[in-house]
N, C-alpha and C. Protein backbone atom coordinates (compact mmCIF):
# COMPACT_ATOMS: atom_id res chain seq x y z
N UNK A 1 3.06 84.05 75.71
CA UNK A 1 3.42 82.88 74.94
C UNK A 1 4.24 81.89 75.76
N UNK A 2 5.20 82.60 76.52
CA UNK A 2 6.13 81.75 77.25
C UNK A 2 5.40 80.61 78.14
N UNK A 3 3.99 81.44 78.57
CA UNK A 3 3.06 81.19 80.13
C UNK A 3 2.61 79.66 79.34
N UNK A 4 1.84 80.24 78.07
CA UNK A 4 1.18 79.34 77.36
C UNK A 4 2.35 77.53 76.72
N UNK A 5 3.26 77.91 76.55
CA UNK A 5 4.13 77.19 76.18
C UNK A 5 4.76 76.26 77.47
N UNK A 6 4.81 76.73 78.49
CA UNK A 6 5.32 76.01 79.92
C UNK A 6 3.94 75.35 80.27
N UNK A 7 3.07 75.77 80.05
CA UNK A 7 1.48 75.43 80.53
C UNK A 7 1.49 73.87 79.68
N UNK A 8 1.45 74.04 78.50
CA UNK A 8 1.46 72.37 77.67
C UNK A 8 2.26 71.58 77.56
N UNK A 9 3.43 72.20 77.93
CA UNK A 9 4.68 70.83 78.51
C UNK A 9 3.97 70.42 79.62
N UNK A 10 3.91 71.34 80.70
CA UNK A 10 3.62 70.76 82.02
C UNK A 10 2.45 69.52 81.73
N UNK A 11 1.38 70.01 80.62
CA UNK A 11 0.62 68.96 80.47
C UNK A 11 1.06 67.70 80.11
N UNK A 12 1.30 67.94 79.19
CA UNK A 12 2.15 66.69 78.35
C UNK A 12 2.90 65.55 79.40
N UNK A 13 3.75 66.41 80.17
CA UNK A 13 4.50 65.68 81.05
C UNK A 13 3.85 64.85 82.53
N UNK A 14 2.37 65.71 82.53
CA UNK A 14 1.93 64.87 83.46
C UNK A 14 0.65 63.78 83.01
N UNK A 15 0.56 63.68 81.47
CA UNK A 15 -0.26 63.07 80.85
C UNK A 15 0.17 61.64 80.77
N UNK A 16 -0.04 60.77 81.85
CA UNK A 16 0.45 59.32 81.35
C UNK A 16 -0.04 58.60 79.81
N UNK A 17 -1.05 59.04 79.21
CA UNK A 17 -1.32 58.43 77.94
C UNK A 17 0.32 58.66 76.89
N UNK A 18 0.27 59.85 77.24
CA UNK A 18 1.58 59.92 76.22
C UNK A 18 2.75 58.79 76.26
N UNK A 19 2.84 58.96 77.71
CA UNK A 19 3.70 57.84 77.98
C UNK A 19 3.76 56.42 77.44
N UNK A 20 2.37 55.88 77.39
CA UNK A 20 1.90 55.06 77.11
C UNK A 20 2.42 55.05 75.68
N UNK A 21 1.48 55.88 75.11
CA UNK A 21 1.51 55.68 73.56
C UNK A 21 3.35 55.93 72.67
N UNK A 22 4.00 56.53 73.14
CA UNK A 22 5.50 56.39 72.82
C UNK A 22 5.65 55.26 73.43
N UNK A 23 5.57 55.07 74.55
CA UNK A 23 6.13 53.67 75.10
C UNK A 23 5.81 52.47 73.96
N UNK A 24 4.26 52.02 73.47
CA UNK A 24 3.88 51.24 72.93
C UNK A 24 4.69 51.26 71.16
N UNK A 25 4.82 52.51 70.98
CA UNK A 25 5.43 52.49 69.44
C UNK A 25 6.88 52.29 69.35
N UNK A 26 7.52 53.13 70.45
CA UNK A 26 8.90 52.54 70.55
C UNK A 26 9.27 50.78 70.82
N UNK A 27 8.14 49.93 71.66
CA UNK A 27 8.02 49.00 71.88
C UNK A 27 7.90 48.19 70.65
N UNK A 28 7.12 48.62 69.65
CA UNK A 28 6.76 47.62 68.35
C UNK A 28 7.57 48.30 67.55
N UNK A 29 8.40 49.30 67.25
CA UNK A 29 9.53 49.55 65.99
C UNK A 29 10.70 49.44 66.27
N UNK A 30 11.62 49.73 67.40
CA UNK A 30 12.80 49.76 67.91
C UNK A 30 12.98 47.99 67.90
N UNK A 31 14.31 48.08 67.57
CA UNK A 31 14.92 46.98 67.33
C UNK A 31 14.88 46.09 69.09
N UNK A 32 15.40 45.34 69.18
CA UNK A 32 15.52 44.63 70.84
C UNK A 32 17.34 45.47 71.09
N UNK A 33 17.92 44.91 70.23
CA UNK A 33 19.43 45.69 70.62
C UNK A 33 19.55 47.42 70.14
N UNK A 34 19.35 48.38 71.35
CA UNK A 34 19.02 49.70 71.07
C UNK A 34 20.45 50.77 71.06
N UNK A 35 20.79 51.25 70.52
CA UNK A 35 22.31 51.39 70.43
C UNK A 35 22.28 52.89 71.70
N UNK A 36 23.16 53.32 72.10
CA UNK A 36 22.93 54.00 72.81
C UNK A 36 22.89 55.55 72.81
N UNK A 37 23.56 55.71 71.78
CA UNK A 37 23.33 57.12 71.04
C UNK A 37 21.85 56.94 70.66
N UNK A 38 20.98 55.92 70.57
CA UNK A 38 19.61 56.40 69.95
C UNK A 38 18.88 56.29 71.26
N UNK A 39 19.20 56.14 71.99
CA UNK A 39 19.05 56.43 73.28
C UNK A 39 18.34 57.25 74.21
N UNK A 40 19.91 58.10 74.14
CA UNK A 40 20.21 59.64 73.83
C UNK A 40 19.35 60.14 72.93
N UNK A 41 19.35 60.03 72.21
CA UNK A 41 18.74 60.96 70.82
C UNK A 41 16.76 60.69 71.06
N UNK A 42 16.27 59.73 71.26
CA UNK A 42 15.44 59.71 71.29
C UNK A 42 13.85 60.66 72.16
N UNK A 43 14.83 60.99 73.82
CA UNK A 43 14.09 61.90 73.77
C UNK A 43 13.74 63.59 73.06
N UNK A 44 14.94 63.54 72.74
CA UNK A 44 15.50 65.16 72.29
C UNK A 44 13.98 65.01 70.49
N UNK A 45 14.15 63.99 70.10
CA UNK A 45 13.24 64.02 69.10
C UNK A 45 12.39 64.01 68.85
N UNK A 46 11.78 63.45 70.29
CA UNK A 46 10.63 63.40 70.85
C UNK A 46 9.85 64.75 71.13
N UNK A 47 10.52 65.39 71.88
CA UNK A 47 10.48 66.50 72.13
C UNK A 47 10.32 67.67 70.81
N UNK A 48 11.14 67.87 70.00
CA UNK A 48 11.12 68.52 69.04
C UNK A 48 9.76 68.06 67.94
N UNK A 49 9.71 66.85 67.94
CA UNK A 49 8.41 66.40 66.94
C UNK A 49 6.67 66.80 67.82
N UNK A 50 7.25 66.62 69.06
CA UNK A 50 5.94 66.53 69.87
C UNK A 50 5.75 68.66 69.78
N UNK A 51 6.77 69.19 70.27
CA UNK A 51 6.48 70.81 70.18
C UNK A 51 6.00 71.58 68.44
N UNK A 52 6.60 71.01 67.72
CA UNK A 52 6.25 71.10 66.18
C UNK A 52 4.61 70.85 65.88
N UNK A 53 4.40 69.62 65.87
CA UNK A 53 3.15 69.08 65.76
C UNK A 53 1.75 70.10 66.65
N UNK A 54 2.31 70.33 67.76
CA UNK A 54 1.10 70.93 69.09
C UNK A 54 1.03 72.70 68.05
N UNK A 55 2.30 73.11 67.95
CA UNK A 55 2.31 74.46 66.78
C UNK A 55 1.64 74.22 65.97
N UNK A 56 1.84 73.63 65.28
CA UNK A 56 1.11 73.50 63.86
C UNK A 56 -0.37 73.14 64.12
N UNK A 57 -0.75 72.15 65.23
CA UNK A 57 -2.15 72.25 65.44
C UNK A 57 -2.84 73.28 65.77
N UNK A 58 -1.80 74.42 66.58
CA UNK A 58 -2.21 75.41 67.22
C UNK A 58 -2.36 76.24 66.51
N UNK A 59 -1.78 76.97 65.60
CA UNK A 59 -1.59 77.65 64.49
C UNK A 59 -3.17 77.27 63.27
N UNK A 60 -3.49 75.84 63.10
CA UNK A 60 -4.14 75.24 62.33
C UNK A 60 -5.50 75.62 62.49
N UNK A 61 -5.63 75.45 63.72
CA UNK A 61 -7.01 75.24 64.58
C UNK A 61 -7.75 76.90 64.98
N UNK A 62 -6.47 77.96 65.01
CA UNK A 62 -6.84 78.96 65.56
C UNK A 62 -8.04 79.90 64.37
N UNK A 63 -7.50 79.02 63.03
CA UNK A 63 -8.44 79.68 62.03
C UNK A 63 -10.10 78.95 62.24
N UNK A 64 -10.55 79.92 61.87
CA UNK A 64 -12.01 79.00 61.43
C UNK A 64 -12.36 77.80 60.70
N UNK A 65 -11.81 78.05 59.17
CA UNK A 65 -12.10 76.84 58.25
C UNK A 65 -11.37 75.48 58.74
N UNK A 66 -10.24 75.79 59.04
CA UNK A 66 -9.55 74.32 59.25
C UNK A 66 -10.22 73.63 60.61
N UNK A 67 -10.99 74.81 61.66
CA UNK A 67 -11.17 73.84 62.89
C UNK A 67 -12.39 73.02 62.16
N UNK A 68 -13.37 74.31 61.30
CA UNK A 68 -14.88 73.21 60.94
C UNK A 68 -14.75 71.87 60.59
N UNK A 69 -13.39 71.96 59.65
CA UNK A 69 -12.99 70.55 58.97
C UNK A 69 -12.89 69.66 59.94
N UNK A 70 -11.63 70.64 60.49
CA UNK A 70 -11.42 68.98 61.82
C UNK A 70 -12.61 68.46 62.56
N UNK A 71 -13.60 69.40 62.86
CA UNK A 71 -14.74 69.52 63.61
C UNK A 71 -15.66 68.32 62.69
N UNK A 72 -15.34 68.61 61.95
CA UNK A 72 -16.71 67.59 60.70
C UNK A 72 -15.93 65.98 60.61
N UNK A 73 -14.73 66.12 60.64
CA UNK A 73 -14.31 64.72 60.32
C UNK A 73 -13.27 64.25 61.62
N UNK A 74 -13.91 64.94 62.64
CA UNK A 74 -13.15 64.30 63.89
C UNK A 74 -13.24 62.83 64.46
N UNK A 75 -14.49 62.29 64.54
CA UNK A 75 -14.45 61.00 64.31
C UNK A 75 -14.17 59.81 63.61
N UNK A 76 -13.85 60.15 62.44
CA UNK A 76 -13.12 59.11 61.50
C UNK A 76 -11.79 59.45 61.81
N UNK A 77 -11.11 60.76 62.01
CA UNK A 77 -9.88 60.98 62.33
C UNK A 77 -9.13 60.21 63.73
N UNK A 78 -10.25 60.41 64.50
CA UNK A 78 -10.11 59.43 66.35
C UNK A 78 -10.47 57.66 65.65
N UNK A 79 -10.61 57.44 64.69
CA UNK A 79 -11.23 55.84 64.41
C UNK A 79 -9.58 55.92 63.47
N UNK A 80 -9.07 56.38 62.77
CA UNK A 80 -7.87 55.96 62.01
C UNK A 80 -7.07 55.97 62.91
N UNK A 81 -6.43 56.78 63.94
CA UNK A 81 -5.75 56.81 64.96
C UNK A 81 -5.88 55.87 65.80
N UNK A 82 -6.92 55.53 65.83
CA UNK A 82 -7.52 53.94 66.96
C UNK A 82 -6.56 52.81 66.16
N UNK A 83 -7.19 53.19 64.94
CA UNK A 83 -7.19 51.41 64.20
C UNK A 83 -5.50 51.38 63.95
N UNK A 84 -4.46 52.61 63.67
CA UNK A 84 -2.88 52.87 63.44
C UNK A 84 -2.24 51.79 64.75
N UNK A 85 -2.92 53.05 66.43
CA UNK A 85 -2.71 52.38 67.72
C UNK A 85 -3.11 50.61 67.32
N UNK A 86 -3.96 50.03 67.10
CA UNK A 86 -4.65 48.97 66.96
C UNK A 86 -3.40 47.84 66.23
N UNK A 87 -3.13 48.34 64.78
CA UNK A 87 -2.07 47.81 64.44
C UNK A 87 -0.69 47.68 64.72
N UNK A 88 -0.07 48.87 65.73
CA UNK A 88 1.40 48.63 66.32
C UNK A 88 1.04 47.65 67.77
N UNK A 89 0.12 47.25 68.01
CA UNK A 89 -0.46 45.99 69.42
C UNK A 89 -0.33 44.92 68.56
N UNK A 90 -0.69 44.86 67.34
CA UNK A 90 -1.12 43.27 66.41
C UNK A 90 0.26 43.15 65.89
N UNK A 91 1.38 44.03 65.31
CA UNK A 91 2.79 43.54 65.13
C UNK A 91 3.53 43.38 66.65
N UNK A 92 3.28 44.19 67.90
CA UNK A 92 4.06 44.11 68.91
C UNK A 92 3.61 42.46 69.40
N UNK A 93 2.23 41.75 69.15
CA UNK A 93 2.07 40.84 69.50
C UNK A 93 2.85 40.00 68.56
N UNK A 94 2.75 39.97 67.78
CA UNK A 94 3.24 38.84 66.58
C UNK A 94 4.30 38.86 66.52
N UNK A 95 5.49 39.90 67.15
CA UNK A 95 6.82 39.61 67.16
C UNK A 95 7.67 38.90 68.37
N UNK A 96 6.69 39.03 69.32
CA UNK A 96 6.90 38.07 70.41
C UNK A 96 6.34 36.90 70.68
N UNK A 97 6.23 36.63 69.68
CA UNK A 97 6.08 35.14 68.93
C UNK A 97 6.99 34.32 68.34
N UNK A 98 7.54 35.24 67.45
CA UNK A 98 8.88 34.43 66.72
C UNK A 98 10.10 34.43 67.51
């Protein structure tokens, strides 16, 4: 478990999309004046939400029924996730406007 658990950080950490995609959401929700305790705090939550989530997929997926599901409606699932990504670009644009 340990092997397996150091194995998907390491991924994670060398996955520039991730980067990207926190970068882009912190970019369109975080205020411009960022206080510095949230700072601080931000990767630690990161971290904890990102290891939670990969469990629970992992856990989710390892059964049969839930992968078929995901398996059957994986493409509308990758098209809502597009169009979410899609909309934090259309407020990050529109606020550097006003």
């Amino acid at each position: 478990r340990g092997r397996a658990l150091l194995s998907g950080f390491a991924t994670q950490l060398s996955n520039p999309k991730t980067a990207v995609v926190y970068a882009s959401v912190f970019a369109a929700l975080l205020p411009a004046e960022v206080p510095a305790s949230l700072l601080l705090a931000l990767p630690v939550m990161v971290f904890v939400i990102e290891a939670g989530w990969y469990a629970i997929v992992a856990v989710a997926l390892s059964s049969a029924a839930p992968r078929a599901f995901y398996l059957r409606f994986k493409l509308w699932l990758d098209r809502a996730a597009g169009g979410v990504m899609a909309l934090l670009g259309i407020r990050l644009i529109t606020s550097l406007r006003q």
